[in-house]
Every structure is written in C-alpha cells, then in structure tokens.
C-alpha atoms as a PDB file:
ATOM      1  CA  UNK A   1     -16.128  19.090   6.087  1.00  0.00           C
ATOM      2  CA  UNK A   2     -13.342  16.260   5.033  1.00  0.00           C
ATOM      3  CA  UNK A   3     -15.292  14.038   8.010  1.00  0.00           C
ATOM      4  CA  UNK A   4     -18.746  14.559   6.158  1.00  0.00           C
ATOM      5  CA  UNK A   5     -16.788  13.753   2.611  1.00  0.00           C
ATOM      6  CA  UNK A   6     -15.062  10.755   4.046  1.00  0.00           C
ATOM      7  CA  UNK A   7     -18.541   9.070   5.347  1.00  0.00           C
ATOM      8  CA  UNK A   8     -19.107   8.992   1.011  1.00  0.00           C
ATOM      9  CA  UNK A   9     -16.245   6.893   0.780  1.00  0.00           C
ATOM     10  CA  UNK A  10     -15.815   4.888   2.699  1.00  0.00           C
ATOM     11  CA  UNK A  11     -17.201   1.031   2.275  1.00  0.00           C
ATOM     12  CA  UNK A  12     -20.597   0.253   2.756  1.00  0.00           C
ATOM     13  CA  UNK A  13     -20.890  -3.443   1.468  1.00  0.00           C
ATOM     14  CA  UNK A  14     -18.714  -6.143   2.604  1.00  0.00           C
ATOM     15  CA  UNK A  15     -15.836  -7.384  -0.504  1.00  0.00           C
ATOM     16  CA  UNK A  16     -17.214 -10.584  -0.451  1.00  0.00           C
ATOM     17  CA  UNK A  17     -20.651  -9.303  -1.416  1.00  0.00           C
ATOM     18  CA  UNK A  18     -22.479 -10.939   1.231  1.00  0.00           C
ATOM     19  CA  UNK A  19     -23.684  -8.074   3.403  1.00  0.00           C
ATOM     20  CA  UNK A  20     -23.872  -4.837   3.879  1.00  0.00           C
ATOM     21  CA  UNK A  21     -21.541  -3.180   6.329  1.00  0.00           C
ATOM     22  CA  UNK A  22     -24.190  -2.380   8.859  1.00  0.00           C
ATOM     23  CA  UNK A  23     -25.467  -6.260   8.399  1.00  0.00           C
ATOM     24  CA  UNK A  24     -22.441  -7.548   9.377  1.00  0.00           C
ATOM     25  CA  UNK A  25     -20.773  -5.259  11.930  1.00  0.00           C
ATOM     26  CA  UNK A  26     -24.314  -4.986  13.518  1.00  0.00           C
ATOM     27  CA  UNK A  27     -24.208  -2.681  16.593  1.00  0.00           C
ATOM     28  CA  UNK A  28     -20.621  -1.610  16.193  1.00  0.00           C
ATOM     29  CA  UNK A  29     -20.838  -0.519  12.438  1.00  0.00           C
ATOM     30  CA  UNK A  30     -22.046   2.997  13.284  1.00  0.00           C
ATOM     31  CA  UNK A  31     -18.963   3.827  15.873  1.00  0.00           C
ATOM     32  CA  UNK A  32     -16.142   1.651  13.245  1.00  0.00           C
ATOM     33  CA  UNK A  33     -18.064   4.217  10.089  1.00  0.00           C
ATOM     34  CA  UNK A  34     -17.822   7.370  12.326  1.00  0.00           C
ATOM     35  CA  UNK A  35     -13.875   6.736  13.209  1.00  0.00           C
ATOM     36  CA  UNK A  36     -13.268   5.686   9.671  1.00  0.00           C
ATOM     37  CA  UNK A  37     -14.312   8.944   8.360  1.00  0.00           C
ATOM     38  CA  UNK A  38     -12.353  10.605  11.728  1.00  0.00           C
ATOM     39  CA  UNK A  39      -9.049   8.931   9.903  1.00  0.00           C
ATOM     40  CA  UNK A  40     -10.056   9.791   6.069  1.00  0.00           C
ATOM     41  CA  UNK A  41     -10.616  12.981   6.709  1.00  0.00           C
ATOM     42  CA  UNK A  42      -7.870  13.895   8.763  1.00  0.00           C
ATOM     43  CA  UNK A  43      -5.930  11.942   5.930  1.00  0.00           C
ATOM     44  CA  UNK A  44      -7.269  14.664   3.160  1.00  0.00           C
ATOM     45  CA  UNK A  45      -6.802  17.418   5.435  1.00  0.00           C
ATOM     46  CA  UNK A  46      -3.063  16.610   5.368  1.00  0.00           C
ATOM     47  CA  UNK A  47      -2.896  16.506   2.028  1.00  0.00           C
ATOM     48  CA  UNK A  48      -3.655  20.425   2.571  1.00  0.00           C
ATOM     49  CA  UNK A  49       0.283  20.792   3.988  1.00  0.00           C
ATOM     50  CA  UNK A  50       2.116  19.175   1.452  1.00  0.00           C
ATOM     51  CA  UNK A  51       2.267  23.105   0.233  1.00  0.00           C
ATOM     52  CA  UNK A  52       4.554  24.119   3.135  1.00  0.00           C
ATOM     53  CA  UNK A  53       5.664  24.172   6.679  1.00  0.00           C
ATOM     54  CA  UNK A  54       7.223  26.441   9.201  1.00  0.00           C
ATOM     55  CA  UNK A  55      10.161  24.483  10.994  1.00  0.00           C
ATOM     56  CA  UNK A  56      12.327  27.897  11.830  1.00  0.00           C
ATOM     57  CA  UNK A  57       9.709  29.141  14.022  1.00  0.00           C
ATOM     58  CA  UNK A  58      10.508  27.161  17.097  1.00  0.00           C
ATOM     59  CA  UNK A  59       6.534  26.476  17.637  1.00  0.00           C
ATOM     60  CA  UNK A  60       5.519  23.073  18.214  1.00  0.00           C
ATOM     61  CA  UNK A  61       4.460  20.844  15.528  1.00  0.00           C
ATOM     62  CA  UNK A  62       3.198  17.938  14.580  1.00  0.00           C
ATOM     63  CA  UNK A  63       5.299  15.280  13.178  1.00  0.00           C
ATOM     64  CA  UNK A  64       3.922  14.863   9.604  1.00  0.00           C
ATOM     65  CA  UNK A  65       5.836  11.935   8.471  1.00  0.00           C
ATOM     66  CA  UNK A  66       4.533   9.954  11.408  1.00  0.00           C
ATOM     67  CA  UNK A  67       1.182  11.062  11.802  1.00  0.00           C
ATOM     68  CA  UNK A  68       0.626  10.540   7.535  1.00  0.00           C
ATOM     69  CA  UNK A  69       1.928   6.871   8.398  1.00  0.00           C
ATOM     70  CA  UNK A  70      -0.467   6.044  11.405  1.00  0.00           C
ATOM     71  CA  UNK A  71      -3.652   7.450   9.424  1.00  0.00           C
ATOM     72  CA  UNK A  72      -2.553   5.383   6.212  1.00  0.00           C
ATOM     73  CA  UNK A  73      -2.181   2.326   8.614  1.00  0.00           C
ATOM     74  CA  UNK A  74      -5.221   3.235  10.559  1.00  0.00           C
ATOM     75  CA  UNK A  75      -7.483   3.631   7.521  1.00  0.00           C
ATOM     76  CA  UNK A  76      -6.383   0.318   6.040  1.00  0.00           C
ATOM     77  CA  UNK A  77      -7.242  -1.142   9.852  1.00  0.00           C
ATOM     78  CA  UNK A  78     -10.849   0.456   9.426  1.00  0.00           C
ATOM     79  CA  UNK A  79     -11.626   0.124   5.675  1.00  0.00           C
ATOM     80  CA  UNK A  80     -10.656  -3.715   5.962  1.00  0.00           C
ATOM     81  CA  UNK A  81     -12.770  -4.375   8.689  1.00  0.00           C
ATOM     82  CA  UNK A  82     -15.777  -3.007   7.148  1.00  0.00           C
ATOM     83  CA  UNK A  83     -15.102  -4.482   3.962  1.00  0.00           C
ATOM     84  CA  UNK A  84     -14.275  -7.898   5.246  1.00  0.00           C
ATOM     85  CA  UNK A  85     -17.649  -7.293   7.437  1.00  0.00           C
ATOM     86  CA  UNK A  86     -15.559  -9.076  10.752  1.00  0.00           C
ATOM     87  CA  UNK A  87     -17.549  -8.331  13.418  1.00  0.00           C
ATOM     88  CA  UNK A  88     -15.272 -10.523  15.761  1.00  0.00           C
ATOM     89  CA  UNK A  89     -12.404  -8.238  15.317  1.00  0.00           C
ATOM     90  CA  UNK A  90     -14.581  -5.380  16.097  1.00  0.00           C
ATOM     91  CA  UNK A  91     -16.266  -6.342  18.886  1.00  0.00           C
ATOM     92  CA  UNK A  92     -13.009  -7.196  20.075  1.00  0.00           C
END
C-alpha cells in the first residue's frame, strides 16, 4: 500500500521544467520510479515504529537508526535524479 502511495509522490517533471521524467530518463525512468516508490514507502512504513520497539526480547532486529538514514539518503539519490532528469547518472 505505502509503494502504491509513494508512486503519487514522487516527481514526475524534471525541476528545471524542461521534461517530463519519463522524457528525460527515457528507458530507465520506469525501473528509477518503481525503486523510488520501493524507498518512500518503506520510508512511511517506518514512520509506523516510532510508537515502540521490543529490544528485551533478544529477537533480531533491524537497526532503525541506520536503516531511517540509508532510505532518507537513498530517496534524496532517487528523487534528485528524476527531478534533475540525468539520464547519464542513471544509465550509469
């Protein structure tokens, strides 16, 4: 569900105004979108354990603090290549 809500916003015209996403990412704009809205959404969904967490339980978890870190840093990757419309970078 957060994946589906992500795809509405993320950026589908570059800053600069002078394409669309799709326009200038060409081929690769459908697989950057789709991993874009991977990253948002996993982003919202841990918004969802701010509430609370178990650490007494002695079951393995994930690290929060890192893994909120790497999808901030990973969304601002993705958003700014769509919205600077670089396909070089992409296509990298």
């Amino acid at each position: 569900m957060f994946h589906e809500v992500a795809h509405g916003l993320s950026i589908k015209n570059t800053i600069d105004g002078r394409d669309t996403v799709q326009e200038a990412l060409k081929e690769h704009a459908s697989a950057l979108e789709e991993g874009t809205a991977d990253v948002l959404g996993l982003y919202m969904v841990t918004q969802l354990h701010k509430f609370e967490r178990n650490t007494e339980s002695g079951i393995y978890q994930v690290n929060y603090d890192q893994i909120q870190q790497a999808m901030n840093n990973l969304s601002k990757d993705t958003l700014t290549l769509q919205g600077d419309g670089d396909y070089e970078s992409v296509a990298g």
